[in-house]
PDB file of N, CA and C in Angstrom:
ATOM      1  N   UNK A   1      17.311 -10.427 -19.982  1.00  0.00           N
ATOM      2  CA  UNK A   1      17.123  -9.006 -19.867  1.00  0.00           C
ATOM      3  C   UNK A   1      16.776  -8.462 -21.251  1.00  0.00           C
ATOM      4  N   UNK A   2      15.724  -7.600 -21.385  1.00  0.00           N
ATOM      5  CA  UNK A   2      15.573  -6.783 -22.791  1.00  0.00           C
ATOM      6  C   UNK A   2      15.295  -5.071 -22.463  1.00  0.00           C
ATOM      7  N   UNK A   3      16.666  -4.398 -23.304  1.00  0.00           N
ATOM      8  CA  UNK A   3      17.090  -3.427 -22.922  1.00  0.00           C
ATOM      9  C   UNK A   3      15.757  -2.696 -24.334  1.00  0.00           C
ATOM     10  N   UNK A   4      15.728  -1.670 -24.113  1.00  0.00           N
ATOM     11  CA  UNK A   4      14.642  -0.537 -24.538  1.00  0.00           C
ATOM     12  C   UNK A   4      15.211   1.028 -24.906  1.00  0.00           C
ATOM     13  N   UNK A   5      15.782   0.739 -25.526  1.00  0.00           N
ATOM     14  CA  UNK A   5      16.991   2.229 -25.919  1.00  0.00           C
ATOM     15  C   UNK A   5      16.037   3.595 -26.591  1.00  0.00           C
ATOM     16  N   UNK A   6      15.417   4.451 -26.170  1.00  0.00           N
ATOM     17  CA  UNK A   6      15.084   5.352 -26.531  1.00  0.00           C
ATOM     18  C   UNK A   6      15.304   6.670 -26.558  1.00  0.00           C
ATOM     19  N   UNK A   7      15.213   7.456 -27.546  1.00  0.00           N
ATOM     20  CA  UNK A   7      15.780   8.499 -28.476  1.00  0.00           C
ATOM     21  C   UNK A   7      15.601   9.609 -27.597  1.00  0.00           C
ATOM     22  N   UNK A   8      14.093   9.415 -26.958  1.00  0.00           N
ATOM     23  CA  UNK A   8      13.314  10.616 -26.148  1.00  0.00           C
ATOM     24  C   UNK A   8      13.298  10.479 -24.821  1.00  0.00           C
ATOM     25  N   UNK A   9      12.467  11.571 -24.487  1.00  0.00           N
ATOM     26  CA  UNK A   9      11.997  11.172 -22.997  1.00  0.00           C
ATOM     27  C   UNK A   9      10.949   9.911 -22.787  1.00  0.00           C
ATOM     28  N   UNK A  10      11.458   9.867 -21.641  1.00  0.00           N
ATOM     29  CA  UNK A  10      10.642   8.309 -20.793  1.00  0.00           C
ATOM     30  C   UNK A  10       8.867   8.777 -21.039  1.00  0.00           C
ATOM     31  N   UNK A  11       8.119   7.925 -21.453  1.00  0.00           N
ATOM     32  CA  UNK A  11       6.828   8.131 -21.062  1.00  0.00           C
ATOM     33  C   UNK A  11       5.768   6.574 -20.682  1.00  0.00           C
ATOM     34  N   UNK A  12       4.501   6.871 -20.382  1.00  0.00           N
ATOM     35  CA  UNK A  12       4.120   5.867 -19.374  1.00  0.00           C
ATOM     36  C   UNK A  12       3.512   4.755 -20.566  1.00  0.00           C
ATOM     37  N   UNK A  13       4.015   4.941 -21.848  1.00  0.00           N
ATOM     38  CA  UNK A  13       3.685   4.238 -23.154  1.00  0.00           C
ATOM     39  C   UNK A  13       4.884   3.569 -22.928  1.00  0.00           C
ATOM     40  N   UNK A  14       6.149   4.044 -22.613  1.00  0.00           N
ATOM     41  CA  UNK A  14       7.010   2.915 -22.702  1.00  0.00           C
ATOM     42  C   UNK A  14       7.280   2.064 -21.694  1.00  0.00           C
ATOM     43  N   UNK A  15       6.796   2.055 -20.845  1.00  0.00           N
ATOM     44  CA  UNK A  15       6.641   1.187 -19.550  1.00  0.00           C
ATOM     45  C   UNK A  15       5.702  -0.160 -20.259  1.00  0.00           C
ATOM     46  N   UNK A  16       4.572   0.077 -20.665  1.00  0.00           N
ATOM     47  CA  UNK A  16       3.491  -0.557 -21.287  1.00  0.00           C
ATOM     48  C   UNK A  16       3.690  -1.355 -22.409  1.00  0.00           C
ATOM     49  N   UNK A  17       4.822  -0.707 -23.382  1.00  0.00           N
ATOM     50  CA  UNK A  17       5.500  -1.845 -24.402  1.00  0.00           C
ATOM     51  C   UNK A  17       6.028  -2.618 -23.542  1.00  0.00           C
ATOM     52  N   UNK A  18       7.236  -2.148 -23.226  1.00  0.00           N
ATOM     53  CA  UNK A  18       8.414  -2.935 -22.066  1.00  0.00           C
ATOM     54  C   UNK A  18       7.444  -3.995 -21.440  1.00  0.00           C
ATOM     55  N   UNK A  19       6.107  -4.018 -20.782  1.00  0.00           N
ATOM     56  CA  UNK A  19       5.653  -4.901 -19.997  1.00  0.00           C
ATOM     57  C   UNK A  19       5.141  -6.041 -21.150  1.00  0.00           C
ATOM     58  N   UNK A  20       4.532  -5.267 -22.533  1.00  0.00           N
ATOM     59  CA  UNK A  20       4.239  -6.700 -23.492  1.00  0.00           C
ATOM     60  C   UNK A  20       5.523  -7.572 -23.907  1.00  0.00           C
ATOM     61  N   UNK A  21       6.907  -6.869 -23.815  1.00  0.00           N
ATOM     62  CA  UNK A  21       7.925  -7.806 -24.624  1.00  0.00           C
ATOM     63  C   UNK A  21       7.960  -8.450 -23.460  1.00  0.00           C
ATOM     64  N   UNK A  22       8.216  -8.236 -22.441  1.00  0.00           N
ATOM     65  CA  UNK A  22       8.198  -8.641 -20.613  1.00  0.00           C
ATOM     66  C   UNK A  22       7.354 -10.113 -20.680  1.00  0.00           C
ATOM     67  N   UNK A  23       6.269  -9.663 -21.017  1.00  0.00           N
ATOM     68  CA  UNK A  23       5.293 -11.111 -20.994  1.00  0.00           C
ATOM     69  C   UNK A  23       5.490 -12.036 -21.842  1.00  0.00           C
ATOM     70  N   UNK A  24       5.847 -11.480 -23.116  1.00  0.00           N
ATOM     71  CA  UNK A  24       6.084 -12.597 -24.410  1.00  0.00           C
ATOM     72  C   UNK A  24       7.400 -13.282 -24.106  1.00  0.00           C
ATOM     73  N   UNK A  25       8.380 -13.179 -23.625  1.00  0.00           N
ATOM     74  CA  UNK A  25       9.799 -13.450 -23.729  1.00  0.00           C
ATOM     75  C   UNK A  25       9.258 -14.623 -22.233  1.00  0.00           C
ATOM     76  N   UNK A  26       9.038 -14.150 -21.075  1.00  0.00           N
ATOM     77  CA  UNK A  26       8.425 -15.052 -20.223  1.00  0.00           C
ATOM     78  C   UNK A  26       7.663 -16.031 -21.130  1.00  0.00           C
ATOM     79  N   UNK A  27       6.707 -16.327 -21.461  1.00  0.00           N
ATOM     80  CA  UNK A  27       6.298 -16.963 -22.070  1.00  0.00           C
ATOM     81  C   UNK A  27       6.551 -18.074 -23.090  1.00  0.00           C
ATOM     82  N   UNK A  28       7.394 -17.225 -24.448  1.00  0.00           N
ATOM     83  CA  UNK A  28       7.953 -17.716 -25.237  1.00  0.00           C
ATOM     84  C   UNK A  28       9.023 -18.285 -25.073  1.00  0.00           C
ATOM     85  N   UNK A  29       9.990 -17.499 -24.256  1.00  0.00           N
ATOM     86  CA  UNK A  29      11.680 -17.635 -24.217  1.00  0.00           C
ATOM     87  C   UNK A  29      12.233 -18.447 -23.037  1.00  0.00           C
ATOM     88  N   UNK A  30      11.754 -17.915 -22.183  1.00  0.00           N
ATOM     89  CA  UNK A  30      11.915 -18.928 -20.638  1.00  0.00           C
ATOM     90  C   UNK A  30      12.055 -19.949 -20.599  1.00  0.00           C
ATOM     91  N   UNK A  31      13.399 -20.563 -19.870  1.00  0.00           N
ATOM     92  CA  UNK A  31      13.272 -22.356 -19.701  1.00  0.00           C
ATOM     93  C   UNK A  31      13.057 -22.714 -18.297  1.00  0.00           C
ATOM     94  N   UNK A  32      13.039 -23.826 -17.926  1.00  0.00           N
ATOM     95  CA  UNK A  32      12.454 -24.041 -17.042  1.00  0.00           C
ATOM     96  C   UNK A  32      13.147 -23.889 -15.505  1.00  0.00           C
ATOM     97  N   UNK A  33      13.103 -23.581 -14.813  1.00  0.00           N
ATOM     98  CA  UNK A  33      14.104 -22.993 -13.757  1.00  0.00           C
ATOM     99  C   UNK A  33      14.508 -21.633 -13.322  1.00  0.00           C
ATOM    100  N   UNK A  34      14.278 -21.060 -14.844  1.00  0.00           N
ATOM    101  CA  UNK A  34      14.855 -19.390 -14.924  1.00  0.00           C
ATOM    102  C   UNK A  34      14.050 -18.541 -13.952  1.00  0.00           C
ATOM    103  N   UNK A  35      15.116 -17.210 -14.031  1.00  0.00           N
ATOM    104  CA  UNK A  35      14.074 -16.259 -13.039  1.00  0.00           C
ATOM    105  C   UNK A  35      13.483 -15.294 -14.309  1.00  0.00           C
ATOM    106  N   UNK A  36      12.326 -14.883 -14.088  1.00  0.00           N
ATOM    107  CA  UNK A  36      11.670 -14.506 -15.131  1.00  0.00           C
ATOM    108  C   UNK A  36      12.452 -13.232 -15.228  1.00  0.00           C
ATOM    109  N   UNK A  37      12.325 -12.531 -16.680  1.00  0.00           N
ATOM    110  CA  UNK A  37      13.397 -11.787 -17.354  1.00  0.00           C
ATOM    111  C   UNK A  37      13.010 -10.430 -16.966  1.00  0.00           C
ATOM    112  N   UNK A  38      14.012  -9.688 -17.384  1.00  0.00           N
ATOM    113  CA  UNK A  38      13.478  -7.784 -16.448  1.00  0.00           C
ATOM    114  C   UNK A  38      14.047  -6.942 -17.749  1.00  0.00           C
ATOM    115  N   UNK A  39      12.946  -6.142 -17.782  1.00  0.00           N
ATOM    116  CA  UNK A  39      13.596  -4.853 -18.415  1.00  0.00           C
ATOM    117  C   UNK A  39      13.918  -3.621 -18.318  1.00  0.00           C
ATOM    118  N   UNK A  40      14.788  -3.473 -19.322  1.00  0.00           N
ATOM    119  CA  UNK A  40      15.255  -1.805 -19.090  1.00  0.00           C
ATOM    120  C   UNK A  40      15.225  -1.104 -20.090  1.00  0.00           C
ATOM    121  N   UNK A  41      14.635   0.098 -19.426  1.00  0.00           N
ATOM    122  CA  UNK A  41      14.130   1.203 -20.632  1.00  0.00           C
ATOM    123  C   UNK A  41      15.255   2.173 -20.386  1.00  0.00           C
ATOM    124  N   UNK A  42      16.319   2.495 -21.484  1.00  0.00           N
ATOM    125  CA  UNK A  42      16.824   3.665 -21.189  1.00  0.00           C
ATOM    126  C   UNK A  42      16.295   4.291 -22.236  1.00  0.00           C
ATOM    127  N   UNK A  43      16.524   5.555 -22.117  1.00  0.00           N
ATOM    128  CA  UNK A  43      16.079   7.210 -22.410  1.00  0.00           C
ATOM    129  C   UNK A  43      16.838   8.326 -22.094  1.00  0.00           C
ATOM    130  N   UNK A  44      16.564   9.378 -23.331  1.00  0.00           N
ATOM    131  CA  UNK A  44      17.397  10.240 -22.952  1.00  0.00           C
ATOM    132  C   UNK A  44      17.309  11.374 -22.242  1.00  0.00           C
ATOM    133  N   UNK A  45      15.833  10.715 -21.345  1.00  0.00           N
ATOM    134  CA  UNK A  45      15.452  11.519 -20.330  1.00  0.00           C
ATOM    135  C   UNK A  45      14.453  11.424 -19.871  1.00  0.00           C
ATOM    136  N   UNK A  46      14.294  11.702 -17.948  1.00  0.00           N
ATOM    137  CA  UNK A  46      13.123  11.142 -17.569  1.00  0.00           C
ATOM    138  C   UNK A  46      12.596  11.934 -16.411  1.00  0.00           C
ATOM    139  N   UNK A  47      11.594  11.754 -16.036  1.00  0.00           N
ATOM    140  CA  UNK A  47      11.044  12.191 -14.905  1.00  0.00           C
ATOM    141  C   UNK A  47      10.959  11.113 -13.818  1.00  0.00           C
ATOM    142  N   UNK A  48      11.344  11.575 -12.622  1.00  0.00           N
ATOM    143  CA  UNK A  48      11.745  10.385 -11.620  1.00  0.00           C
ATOM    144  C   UNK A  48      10.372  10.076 -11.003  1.00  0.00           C
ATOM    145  N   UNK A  49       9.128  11.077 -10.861  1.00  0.00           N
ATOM    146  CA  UNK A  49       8.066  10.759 -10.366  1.00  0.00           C
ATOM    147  C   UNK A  49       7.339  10.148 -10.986  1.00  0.00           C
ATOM    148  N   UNK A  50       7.240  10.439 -12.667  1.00  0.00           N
ATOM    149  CA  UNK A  50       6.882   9.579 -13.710  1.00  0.00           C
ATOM    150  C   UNK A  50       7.025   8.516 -13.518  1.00  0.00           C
ATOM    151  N   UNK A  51       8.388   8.025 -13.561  1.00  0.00           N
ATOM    152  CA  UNK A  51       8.667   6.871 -13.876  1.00  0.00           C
ATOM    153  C   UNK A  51       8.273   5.909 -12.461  1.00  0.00           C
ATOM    154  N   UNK A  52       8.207   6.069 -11.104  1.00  0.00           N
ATOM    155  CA  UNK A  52       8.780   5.982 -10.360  1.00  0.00           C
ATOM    156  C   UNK A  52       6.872   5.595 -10.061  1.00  0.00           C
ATOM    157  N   UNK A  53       6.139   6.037 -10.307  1.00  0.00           N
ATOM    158  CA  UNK A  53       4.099   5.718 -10.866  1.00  0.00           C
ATOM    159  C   UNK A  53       4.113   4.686 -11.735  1.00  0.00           C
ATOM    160  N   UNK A  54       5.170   5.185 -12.741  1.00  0.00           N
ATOM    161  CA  UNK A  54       4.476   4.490 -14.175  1.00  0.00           C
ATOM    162  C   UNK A  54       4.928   2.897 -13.591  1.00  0.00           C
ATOM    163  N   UNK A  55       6.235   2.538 -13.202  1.00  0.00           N
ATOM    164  CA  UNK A  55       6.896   1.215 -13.198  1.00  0.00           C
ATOM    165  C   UNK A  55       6.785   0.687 -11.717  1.00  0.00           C
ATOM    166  N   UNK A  56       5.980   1.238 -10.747  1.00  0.00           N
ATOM    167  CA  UNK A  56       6.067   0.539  -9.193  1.00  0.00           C
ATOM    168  C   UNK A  56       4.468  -0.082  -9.584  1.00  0.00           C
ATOM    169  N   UNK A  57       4.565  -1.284  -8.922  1.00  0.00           N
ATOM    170  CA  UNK A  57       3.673  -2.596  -8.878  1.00  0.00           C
ATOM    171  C   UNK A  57       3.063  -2.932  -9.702  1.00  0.00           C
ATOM    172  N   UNK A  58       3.946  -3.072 -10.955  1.00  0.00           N
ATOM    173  CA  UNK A  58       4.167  -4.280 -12.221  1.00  0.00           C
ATOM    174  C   UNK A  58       4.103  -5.845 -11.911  1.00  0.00           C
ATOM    175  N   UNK A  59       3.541  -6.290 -12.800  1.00  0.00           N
ATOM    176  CA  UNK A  59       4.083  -7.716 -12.430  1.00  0.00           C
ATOM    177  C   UNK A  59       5.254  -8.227 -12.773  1.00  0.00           C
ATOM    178  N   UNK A  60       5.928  -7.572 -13.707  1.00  0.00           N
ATOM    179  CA  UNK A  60       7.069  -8.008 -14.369  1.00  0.00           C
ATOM    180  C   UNK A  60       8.099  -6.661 -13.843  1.00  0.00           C
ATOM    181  N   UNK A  61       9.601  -6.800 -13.573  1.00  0.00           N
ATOM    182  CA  UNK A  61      10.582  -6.178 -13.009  1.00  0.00           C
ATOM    183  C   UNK A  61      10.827  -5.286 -14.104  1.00  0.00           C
ATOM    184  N   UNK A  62      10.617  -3.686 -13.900  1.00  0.00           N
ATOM    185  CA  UNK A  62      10.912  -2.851 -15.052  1.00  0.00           C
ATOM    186  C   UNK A  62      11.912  -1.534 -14.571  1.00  0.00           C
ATOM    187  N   UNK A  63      12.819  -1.344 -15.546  1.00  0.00           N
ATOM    188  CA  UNK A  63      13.569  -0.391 -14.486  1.00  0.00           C
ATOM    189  C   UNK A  63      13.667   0.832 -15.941  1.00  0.00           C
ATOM    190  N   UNK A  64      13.811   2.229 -15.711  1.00  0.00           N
ATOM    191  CA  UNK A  64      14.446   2.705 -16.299  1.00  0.00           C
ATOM    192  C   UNK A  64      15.500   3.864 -15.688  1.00  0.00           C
ATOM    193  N   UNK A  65      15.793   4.012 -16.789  1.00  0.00           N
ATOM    194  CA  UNK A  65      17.701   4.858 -16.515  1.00  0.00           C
ATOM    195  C   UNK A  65      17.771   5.896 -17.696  1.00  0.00           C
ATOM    196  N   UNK A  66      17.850   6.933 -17.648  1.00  0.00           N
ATOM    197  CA  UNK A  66      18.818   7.930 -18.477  1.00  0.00           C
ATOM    198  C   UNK A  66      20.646   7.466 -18.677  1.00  0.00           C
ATOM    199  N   UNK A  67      20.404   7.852 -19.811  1.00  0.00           N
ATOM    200  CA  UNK A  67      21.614   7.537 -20.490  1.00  0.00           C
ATOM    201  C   UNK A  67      22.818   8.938 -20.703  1.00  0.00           C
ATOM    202  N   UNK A  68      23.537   8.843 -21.234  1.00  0.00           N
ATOM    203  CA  UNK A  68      24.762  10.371 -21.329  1.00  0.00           C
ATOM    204  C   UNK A  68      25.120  10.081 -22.620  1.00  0.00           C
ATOM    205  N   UNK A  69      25.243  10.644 -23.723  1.00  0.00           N
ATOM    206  CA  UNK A  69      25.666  11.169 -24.845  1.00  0.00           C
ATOM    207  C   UNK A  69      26.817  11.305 -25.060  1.00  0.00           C
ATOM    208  N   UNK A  70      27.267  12.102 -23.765  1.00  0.00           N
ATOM    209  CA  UNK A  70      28.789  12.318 -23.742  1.00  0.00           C
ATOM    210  C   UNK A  70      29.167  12.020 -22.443  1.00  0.00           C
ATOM    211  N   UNK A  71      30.757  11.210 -22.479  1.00  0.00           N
ATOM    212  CA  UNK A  71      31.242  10.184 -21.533  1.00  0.00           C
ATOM    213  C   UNK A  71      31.883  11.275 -20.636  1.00  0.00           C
ATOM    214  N   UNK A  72      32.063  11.168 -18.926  1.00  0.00           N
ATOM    215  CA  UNK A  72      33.040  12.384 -18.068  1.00  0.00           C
ATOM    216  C   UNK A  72      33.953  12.029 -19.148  1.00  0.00           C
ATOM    217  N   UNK A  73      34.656  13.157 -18.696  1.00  0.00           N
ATOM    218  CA  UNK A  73      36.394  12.979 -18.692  1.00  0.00           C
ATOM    219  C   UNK A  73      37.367  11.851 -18.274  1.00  0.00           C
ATOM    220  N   UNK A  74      38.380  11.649 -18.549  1.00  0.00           N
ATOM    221  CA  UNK A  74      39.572  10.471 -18.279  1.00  0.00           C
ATOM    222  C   UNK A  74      39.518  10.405 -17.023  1.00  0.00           C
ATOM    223  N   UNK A  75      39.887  11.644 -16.639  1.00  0.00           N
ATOM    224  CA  UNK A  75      40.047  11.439 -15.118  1.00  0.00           C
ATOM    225  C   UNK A  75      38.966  11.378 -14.300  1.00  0.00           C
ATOM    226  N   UNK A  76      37.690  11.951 -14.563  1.00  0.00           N
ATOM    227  CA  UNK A  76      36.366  11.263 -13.891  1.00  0.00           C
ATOM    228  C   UNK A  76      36.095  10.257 -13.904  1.00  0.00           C
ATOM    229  N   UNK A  77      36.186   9.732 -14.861  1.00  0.00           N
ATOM    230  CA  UNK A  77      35.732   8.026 -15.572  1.00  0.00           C
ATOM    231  C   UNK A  77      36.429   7.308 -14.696  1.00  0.00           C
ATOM    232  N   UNK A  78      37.898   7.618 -14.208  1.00  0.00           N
ATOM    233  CA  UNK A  78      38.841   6.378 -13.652  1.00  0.00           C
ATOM    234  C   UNK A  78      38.373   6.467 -12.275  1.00  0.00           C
ATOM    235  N   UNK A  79      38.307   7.967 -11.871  1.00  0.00           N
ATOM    236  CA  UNK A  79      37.830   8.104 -10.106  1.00  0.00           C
ATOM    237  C   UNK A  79      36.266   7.007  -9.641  1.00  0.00           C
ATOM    238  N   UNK A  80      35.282   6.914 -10.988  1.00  0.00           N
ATOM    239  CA  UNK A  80      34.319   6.286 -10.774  1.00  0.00           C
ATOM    240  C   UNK A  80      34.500   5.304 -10.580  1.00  0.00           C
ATOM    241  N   UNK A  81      35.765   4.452 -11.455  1.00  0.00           N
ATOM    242  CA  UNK A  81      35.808   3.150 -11.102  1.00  0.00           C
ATOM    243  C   UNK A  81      36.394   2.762 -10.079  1.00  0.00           C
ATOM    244  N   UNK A  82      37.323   3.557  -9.702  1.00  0.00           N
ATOM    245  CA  UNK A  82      38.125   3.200  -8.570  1.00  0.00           C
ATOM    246  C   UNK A  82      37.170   3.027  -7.400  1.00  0.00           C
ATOM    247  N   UNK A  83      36.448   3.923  -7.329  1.00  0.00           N
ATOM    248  CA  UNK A  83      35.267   3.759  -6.544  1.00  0.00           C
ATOM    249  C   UNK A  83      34.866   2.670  -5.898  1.00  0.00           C
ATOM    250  N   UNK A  84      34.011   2.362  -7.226  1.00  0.00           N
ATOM    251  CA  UNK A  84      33.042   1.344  -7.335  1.00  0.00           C
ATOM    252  C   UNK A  84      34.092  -0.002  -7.078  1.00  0.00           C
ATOM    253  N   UNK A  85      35.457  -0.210  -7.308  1.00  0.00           N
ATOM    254  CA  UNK A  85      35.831  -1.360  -7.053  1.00  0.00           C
ATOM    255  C   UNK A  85      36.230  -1.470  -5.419  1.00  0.00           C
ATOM    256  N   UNK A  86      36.705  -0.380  -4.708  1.00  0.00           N
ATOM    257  CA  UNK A  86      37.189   0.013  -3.557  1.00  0.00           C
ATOM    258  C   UNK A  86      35.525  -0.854  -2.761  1.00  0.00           C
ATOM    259  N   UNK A  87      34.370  -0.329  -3.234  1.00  0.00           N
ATOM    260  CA  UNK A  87      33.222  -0.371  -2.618  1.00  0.00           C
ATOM    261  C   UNK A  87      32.764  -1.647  -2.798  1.00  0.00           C
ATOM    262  N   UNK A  88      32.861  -2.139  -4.080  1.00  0.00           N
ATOM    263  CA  UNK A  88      32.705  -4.097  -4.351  1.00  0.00           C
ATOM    264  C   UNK A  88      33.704  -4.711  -3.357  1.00  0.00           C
ATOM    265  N   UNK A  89      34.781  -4.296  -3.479  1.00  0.00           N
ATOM    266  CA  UNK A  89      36.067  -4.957  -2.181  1.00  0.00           C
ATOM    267  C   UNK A  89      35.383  -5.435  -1.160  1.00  0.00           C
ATOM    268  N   UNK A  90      35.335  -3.841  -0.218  1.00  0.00           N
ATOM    269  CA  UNK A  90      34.688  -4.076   0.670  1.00  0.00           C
ATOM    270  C   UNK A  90      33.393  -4.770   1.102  1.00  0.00           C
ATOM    271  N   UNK A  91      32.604  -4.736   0.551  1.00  0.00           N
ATOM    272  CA  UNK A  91      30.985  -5.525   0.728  1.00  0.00           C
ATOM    273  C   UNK A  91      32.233  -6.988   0.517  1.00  0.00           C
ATOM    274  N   UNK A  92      33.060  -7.719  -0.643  1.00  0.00           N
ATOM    275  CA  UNK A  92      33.237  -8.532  -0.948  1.00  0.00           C
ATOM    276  C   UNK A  92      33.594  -8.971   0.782  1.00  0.00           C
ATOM    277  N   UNK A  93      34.509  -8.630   1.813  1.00  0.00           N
ATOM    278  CA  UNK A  93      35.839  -8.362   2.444  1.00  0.00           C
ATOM    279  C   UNK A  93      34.289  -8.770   3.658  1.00  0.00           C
ATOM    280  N   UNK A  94      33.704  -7.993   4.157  1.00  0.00           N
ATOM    281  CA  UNK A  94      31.947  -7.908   4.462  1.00  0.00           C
ATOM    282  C   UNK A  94      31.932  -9.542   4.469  1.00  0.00           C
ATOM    283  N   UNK A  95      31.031  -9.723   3.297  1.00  0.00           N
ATOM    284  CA  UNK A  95      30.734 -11.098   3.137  1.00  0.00           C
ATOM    285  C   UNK A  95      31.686 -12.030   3.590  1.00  0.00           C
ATOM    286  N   UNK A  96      32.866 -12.226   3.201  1.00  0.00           N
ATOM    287  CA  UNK A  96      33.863 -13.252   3.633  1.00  0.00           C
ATOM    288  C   UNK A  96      33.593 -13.357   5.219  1.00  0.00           C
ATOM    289  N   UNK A  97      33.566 -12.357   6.084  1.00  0.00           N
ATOM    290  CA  UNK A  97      34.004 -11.943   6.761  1.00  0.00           C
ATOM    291  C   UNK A  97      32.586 -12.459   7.794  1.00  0.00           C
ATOM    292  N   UNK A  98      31.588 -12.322   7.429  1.00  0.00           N
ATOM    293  CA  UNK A  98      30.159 -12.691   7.881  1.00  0.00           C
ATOM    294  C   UNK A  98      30.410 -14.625   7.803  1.00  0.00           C
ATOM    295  N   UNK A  99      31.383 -15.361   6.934  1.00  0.00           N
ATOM    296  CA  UNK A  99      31.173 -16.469   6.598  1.00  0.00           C
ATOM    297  C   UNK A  99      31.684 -17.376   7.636  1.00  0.00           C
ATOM    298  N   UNK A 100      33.440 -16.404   7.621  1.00  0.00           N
ATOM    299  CA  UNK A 100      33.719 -16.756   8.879  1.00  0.00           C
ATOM    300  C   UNK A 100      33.398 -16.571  10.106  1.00  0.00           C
ATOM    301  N   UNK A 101      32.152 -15.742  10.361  1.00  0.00           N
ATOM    302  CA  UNK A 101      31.829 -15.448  11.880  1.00  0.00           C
ATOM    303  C   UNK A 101      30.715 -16.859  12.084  1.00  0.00           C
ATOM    304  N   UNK A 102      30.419 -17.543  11.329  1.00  0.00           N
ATOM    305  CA  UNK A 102      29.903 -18.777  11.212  1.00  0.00           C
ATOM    306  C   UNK A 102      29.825 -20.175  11.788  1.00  0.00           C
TER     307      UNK A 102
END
């Protein structure tokens, strides 16, 4: 993975770097077996239609994301995770569960 940390907003120039390090690292870096490598452009801000033109039918997997400056609160932060683990559980609980219907 090669992450792309930028200062500004997303533009369709940084899709276009992202796709040359994309190719060189395939190229250069790749061993044999691997799944070819993906990047991510974060920014500190983006346009979803922009991006959403600039990065659909690439040859190489490109994603970008806005980033936050400043973190929620304690108590937001924990509700998120609780979340997200409640929700991994389940899919986990899911899967098992699909293995044994087998």
């Amino acid at each position: 993975m090669i992450i792309d940390l930028k200062a500004g907003k997303f533009s369709y120039a940084d899709a276009g770097q992202m796709h040359l390090y994309l190719n060189y690292a395939r190229e250069h870096w790749m061993r044999e077996g691997e799944n070819p490598p993906v990047g991510l452009i974060l920014c500190a801000e983006k346009d979803a239609a922009e991006a959403h033109y600039t990065l659909a039918g690439l040859s190489n997997k490109v994603l970008a994301a806005e980033y936050q400056t400043i973190l929620p609160n304690e108590h937001r932060l924990a509700e998120e995770l609780a979340r997200a683990r409640r929700a991994l559980e389940l899919r986990q609980a899911a899967i098992s569960k699909e293995g044994d219907d087998v």
